[in-house]
N, C-alpha and C. Protein backbone atom coordinates (compact mmCIF):
# COMPACT_ATOMS: atom_id res chain seq x y z
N UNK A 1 0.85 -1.17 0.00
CA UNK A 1 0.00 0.00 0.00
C UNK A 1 0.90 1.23 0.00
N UNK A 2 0.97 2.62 -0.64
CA UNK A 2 1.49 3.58 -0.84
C UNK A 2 0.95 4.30 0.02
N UNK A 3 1.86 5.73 0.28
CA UNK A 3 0.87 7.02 1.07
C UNK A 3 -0.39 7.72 0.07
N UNK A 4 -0.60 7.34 -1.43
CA UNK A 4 -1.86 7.93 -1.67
C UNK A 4 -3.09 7.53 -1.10
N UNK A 5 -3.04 6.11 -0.93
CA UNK A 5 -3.83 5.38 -0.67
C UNK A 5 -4.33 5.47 1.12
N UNK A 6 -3.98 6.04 1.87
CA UNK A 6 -3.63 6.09 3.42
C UNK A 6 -2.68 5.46 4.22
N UNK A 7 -1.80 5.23 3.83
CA UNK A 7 -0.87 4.26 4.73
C UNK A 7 0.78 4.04 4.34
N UNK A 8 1.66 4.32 5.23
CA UNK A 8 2.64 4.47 4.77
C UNK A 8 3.15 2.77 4.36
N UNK A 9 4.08 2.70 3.63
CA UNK A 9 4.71 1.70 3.11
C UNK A 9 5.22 1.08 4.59
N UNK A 10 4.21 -0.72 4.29
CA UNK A 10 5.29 -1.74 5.39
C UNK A 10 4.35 -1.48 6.57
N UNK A 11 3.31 -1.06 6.58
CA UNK A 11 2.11 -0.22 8.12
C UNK A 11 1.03 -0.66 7.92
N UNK A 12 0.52 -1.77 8.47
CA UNK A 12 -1.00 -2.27 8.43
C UNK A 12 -1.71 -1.41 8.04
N UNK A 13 -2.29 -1.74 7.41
CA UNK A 13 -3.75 -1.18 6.76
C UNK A 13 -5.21 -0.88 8.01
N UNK A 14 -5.32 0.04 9.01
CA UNK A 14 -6.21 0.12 9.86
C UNK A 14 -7.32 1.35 9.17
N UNK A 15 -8.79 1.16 9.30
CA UNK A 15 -9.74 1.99 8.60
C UNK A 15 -10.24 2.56 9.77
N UNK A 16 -10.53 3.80 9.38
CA UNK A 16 -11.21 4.54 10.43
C UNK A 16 -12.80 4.55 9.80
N UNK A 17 -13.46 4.00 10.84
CA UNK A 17 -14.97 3.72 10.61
C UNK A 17 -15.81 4.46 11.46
N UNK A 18 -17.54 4.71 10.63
CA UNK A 18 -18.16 5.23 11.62
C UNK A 18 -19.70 4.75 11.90
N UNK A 19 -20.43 5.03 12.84
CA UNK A 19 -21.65 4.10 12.70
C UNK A 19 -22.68 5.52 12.61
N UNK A 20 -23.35 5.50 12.42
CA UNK A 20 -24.78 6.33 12.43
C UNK A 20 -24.24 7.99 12.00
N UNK A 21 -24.57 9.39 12.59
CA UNK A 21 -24.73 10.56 12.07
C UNK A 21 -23.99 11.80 12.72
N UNK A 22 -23.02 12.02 12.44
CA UNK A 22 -22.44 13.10 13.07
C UNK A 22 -22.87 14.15 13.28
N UNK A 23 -23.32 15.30 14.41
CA UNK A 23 -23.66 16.36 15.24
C UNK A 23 -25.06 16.04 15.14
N UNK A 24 -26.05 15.15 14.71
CA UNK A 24 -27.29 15.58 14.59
C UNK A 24 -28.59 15.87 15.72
N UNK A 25 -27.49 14.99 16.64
CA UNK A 25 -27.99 15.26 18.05
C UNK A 25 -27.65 16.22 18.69
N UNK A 26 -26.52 17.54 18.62
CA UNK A 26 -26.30 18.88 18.78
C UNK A 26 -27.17 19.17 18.41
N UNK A 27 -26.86 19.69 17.07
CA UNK A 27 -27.79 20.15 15.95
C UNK A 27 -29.32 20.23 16.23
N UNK A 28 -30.49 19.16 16.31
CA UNK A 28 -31.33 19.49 16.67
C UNK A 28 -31.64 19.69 18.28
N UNK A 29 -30.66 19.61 19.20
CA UNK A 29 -30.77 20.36 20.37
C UNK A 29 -30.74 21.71 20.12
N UNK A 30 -30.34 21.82 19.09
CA UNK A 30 -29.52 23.41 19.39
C UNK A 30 -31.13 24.44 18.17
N UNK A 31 -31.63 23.98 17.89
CA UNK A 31 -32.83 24.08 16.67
C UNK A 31 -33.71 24.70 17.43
N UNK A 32 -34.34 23.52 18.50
CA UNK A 32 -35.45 23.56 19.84
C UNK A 32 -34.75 24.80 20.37
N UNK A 33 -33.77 24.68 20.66
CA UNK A 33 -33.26 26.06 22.01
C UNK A 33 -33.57 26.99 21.53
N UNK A 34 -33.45 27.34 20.33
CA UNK A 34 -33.91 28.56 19.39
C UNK A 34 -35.20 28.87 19.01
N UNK A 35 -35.58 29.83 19.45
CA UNK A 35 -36.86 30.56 20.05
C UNK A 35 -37.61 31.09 18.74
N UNK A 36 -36.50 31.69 17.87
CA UNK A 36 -37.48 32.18 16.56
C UNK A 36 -36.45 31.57 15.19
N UNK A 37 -37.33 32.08 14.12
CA UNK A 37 -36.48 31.65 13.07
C UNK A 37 -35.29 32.70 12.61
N UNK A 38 -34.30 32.19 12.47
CA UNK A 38 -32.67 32.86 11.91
C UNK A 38 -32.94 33.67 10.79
N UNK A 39 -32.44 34.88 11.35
CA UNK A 39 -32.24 36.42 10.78
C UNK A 39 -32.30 35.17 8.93
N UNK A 40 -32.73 35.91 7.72
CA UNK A 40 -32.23 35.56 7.01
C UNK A 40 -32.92 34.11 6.01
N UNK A 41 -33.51 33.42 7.02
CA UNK A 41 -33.94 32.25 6.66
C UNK A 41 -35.97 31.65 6.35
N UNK A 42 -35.98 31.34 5.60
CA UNK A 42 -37.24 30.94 5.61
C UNK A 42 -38.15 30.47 6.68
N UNK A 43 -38.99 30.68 7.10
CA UNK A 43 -40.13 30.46 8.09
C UNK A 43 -40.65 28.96 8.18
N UNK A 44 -40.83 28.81 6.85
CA UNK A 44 -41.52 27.53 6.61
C UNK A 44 -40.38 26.48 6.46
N UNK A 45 -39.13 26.53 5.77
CA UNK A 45 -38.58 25.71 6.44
C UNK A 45 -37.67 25.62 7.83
N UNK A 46 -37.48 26.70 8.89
CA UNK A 46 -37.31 26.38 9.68
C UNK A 46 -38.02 25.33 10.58
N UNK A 47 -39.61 25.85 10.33
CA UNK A 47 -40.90 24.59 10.50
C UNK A 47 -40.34 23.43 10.86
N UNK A 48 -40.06 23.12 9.07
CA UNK A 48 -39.92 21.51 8.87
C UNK A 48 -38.38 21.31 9.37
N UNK A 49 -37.62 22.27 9.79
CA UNK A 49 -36.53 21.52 10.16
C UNK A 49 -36.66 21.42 12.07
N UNK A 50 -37.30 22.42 12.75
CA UNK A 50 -37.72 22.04 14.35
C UNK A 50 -38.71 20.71 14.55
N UNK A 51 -39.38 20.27 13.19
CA UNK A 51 -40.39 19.27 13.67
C UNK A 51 -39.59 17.98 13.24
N UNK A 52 -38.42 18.27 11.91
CA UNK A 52 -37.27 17.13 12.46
C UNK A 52 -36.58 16.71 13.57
N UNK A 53 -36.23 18.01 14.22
CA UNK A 53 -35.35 18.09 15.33
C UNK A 53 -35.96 17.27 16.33
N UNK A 54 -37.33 17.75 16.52
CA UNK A 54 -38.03 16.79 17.77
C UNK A 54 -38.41 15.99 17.43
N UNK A 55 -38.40 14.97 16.26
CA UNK A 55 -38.14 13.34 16.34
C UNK A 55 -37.19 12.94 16.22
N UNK A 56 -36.53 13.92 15.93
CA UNK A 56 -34.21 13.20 15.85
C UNK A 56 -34.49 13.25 17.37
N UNK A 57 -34.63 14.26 18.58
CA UNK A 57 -34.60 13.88 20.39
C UNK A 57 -35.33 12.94 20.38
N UNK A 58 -36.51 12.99 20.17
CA UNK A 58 -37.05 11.58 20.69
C UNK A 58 -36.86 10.25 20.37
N UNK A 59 -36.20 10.30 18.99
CA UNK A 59 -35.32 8.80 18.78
C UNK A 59 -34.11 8.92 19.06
N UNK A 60 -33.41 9.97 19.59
CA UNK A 60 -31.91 9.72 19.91
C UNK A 60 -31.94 9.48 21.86
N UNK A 61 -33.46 9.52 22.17
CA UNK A 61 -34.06 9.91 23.54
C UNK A 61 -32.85 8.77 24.54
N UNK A 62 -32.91 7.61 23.89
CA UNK A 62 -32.80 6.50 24.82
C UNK A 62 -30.87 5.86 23.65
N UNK A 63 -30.67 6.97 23.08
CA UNK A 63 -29.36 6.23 22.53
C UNK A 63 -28.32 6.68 23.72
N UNK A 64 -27.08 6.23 23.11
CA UNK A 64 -25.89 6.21 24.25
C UNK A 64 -25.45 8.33 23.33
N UNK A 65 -25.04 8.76 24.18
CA UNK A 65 -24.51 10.07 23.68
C UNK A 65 -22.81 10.06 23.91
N UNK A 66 -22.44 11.38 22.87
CA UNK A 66 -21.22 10.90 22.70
C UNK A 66 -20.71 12.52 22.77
N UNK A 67 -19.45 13.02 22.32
CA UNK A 67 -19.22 13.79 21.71
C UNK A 67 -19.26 14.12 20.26
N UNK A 68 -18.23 14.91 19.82
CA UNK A 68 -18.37 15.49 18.67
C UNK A 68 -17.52 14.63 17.91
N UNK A 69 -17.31 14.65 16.36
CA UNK A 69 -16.89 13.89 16.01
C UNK A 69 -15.17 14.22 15.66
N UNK A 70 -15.09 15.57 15.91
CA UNK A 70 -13.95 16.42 16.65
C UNK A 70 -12.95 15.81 16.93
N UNK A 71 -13.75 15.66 17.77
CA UNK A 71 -13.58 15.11 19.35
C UNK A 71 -13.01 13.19 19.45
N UNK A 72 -13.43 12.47 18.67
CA UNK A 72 -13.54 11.49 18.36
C UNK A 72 -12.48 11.28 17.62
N UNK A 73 -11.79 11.94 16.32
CA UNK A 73 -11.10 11.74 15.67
C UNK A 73 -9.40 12.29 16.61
N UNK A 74 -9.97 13.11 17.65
CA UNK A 74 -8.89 13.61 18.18
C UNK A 74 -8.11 12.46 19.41
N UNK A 75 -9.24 11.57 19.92
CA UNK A 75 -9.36 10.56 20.44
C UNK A 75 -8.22 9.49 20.08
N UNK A 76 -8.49 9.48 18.63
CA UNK A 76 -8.22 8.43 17.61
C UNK A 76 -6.57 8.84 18.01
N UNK A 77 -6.37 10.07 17.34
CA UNK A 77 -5.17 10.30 17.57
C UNK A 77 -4.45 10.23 19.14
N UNK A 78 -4.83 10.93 19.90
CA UNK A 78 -4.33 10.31 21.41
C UNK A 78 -4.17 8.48 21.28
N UNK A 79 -4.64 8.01 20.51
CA UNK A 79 -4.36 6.65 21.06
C UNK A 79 -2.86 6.34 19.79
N UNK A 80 -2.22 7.25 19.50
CA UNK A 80 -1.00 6.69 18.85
C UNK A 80 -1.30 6.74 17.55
N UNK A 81 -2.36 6.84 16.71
CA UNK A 81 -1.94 6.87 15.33
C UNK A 81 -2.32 8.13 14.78
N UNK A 82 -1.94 8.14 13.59
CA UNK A 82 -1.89 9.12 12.43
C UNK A 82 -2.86 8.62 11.37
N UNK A 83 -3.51 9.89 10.62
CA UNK A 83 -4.41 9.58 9.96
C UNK A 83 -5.03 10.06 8.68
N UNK A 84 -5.33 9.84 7.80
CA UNK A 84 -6.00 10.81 6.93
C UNK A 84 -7.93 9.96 6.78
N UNK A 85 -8.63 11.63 6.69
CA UNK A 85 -9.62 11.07 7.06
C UNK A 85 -10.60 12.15 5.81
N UNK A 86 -11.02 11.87 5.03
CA UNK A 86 -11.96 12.22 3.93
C UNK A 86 -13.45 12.96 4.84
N UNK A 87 -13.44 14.31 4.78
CA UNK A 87 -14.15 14.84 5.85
C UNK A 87 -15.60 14.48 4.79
N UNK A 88 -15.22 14.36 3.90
CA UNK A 88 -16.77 14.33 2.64
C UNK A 88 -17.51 12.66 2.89
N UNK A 89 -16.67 12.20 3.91
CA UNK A 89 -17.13 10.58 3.73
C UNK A 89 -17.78 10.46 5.30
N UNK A 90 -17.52 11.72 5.97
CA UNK A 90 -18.35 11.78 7.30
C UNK A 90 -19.77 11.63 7.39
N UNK A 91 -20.71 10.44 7.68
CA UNK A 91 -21.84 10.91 7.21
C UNK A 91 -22.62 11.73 8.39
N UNK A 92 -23.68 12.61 7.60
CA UNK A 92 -23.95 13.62 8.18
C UNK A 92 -25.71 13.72 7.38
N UNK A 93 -26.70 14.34 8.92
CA UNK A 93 -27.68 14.19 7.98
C UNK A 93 -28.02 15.72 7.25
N UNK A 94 -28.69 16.06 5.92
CA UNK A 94 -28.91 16.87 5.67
C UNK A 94 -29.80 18.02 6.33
N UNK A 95 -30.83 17.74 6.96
CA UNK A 95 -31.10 18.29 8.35
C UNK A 95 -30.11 19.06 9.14
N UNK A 96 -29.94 18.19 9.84
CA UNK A 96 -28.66 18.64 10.88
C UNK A 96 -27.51 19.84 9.98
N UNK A 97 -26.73 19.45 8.97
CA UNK A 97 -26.28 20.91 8.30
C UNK A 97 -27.17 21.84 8.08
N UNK A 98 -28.67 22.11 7.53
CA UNK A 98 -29.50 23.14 7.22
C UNK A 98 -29.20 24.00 9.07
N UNK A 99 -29.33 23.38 9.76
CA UNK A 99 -29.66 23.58 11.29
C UNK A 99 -28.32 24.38 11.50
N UNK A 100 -27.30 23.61 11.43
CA UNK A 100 -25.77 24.15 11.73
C UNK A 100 -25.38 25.48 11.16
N UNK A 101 -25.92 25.86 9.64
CA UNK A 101 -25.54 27.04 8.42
C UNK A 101 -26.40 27.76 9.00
N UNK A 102 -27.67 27.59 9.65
CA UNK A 102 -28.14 28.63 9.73
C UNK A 102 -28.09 29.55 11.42
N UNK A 103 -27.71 28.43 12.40
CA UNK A 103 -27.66 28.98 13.05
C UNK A 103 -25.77 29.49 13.48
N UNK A 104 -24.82 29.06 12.31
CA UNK A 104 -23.81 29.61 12.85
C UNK A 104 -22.90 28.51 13.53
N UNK A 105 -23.03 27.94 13.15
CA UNK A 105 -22.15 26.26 14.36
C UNK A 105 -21.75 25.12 13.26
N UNK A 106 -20.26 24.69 14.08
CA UNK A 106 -19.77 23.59 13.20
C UNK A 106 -20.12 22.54 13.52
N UNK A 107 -20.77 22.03 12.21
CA UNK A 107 -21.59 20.26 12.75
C UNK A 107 -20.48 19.38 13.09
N UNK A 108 -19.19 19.67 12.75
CA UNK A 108 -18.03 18.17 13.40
C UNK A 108 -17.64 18.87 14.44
N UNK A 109 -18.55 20.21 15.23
CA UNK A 109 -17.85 20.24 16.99
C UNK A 109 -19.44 20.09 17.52
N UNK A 110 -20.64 19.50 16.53
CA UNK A 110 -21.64 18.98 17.77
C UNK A 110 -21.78 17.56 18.61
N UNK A 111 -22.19 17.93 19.68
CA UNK A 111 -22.18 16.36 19.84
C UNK A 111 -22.97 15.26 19.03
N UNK A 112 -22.76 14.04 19.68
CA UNK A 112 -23.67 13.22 18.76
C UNK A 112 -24.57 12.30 19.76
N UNK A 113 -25.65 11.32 18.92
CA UNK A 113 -25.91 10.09 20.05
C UNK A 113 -26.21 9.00 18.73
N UNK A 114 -26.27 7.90 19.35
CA UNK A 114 -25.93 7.19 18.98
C UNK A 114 -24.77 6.40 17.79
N UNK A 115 -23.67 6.93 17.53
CA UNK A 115 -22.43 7.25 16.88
C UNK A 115 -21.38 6.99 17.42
N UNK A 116 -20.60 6.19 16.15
CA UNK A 116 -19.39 5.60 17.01
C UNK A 116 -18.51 5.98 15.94
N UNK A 117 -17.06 6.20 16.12
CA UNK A 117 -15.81 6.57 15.54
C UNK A 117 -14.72 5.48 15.78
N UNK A 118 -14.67 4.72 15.21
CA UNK A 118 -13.53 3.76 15.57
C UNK A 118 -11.87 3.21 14.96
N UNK A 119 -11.32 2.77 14.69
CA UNK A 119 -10.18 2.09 14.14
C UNK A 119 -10.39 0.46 13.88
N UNK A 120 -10.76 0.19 13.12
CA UNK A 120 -10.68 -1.67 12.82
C UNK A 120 -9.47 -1.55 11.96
N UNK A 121 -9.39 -3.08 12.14
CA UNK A 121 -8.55 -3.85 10.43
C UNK A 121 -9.00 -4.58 9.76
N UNK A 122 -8.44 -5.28 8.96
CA UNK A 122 -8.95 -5.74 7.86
C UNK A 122 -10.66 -6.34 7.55
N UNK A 123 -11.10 -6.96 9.18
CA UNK A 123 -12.63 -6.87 9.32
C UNK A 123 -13.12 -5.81 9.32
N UNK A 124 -14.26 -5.75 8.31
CA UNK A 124 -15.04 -4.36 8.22
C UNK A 124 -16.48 -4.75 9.04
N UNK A 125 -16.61 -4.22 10.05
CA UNK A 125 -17.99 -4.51 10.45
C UNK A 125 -19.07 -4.07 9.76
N UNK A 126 -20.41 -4.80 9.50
CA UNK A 126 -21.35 -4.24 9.01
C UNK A 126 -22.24 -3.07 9.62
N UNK A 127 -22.31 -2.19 8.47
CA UNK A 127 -22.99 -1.08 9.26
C UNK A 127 -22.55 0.19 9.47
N UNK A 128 -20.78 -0.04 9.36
CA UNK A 128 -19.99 0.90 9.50
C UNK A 128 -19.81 1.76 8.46
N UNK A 129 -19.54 2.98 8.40
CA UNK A 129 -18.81 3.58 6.92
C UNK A 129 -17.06 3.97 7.17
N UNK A 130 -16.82 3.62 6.24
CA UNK A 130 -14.84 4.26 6.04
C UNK A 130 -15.29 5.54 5.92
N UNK A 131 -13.97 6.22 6.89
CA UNK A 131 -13.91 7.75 6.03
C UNK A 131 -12.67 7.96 6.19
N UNK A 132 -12.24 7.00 6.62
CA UNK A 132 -10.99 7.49 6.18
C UNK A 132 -9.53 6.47 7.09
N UNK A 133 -8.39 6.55 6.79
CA UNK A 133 -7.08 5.20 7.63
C UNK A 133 -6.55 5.79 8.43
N UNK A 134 -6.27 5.13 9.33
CA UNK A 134 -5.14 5.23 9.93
C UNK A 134 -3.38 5.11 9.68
N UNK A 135 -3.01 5.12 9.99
CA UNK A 135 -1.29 5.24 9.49
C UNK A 135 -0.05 5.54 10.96
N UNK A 136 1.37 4.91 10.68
CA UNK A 136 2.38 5.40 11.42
C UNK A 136 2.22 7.22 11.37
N UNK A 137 2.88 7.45 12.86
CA UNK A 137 3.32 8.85 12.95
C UNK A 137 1.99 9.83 13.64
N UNK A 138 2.18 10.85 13.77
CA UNK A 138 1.14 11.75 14.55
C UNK A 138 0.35 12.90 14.02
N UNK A 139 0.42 12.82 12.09
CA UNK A 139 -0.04 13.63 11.67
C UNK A 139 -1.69 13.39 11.37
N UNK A 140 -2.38 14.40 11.84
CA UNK A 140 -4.06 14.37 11.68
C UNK A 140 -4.35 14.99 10.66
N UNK A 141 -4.48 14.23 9.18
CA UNK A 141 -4.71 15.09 7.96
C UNK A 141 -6.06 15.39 7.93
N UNK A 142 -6.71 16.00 7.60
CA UNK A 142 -8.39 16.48 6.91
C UNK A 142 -8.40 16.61 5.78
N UNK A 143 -9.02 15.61 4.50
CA UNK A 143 -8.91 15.87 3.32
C UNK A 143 -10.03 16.62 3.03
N UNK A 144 -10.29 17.36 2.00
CA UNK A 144 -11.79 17.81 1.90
C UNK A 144 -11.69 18.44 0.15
N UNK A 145 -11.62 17.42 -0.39
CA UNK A 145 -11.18 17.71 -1.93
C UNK A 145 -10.04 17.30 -2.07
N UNK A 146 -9.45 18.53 -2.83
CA UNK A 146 -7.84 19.03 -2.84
C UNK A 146 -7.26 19.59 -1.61
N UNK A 147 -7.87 19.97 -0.77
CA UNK A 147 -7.67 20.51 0.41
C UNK A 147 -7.05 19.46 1.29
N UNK A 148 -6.09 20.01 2.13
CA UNK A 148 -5.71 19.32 3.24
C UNK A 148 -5.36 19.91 4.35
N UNK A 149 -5.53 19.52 5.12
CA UNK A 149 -5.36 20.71 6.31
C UNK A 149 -4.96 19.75 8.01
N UNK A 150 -4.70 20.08 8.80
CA UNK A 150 -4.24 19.41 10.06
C UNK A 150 -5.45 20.02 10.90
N UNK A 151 -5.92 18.38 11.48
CA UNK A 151 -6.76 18.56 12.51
C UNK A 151 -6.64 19.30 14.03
N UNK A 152 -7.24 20.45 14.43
CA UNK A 152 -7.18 21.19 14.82
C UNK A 152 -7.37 20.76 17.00
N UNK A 153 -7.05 20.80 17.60
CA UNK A 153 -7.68 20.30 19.06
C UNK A 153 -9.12 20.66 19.40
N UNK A 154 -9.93 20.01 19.49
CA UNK A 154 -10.98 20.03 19.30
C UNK A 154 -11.32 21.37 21.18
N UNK A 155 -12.30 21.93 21.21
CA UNK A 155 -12.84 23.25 21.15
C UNK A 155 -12.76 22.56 23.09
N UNK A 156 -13.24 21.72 22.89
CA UNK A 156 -13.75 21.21 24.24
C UNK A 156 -12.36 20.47 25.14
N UNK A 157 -11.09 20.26 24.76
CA UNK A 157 -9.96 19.96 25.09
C UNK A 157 -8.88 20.86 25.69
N UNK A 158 -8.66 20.38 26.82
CA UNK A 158 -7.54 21.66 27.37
C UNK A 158 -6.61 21.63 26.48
């Protein structure tokens, strides 16, 4: 395996996987808290995006909660590896961004619930999505196109 591919030459092949929806459980917390609709934005769909929000709480009512996915990837790194991670392969629901753009907030520093961020190998569990490998060394890449950029300490970290 080469470094285009994620992984330096001679370095197991480890995938960084994820299960269910990043910030969407911020996100529509943060929808409800908000009293009127955002300077700027349509009425009617703010509507339909608060009457999402309160069935994303009430089905995220009884999930396990987590942090952000930030937060998670920063995790990843505290535990020794290096990584490049395709921020476009994060899944995310479309909801939850309408919610985030309009009120001003980054959906990969909301929390989440039911969502997991992990490291496997060569077993891919079902259910999971890649977004991106692991690798030797301590660099936290963010691809996002052509773009690359170093993952930043997430907001909530001394």
């Amino acid at each position: 395996m080469n470094e285009k591919n994620g992984a330096d030459s001679g370095c197991a092949l480890f995938f960084i996987m994820t299960k269910g929806y990043a910030g969407s459980y911020g996100a529509a917390g943060k929808c409800i808290e908000e009293d009127r609709c955002p300077d700027g934005f349509r009425e009617d769909v703010w509507n339909r995006l608060r009457k999402w929000s309160e069935g994303r709480l009430k089905e995220y009512d009884k999930a396990m909660k987590s942090g952000s996915i930030h937060e998670a990837l920063w995790d990843i790194g505290k535990d020794g590896y290096g990584f490049k991670v395709n921020i476009r392969d994060i899944p995310l629901e479309q909801e939850a961004v309408e919610i985030s753009e309009a009120l001003g907030l980054n959906i990969y520093d909301l929390p989440s619930a039911g969502f997991e961020a992990s490291v496997f190998g060569s077993d891919i569990p079902e259910g999971y999505t890649i977004i991106g490998h692991a690798k030797k060394g301590r660099d936290k890449l963010l691809i996002n196109g052509d773009e690359i950029s170093y993952l930043n300490r997430p907001p909530s970290q001394p």
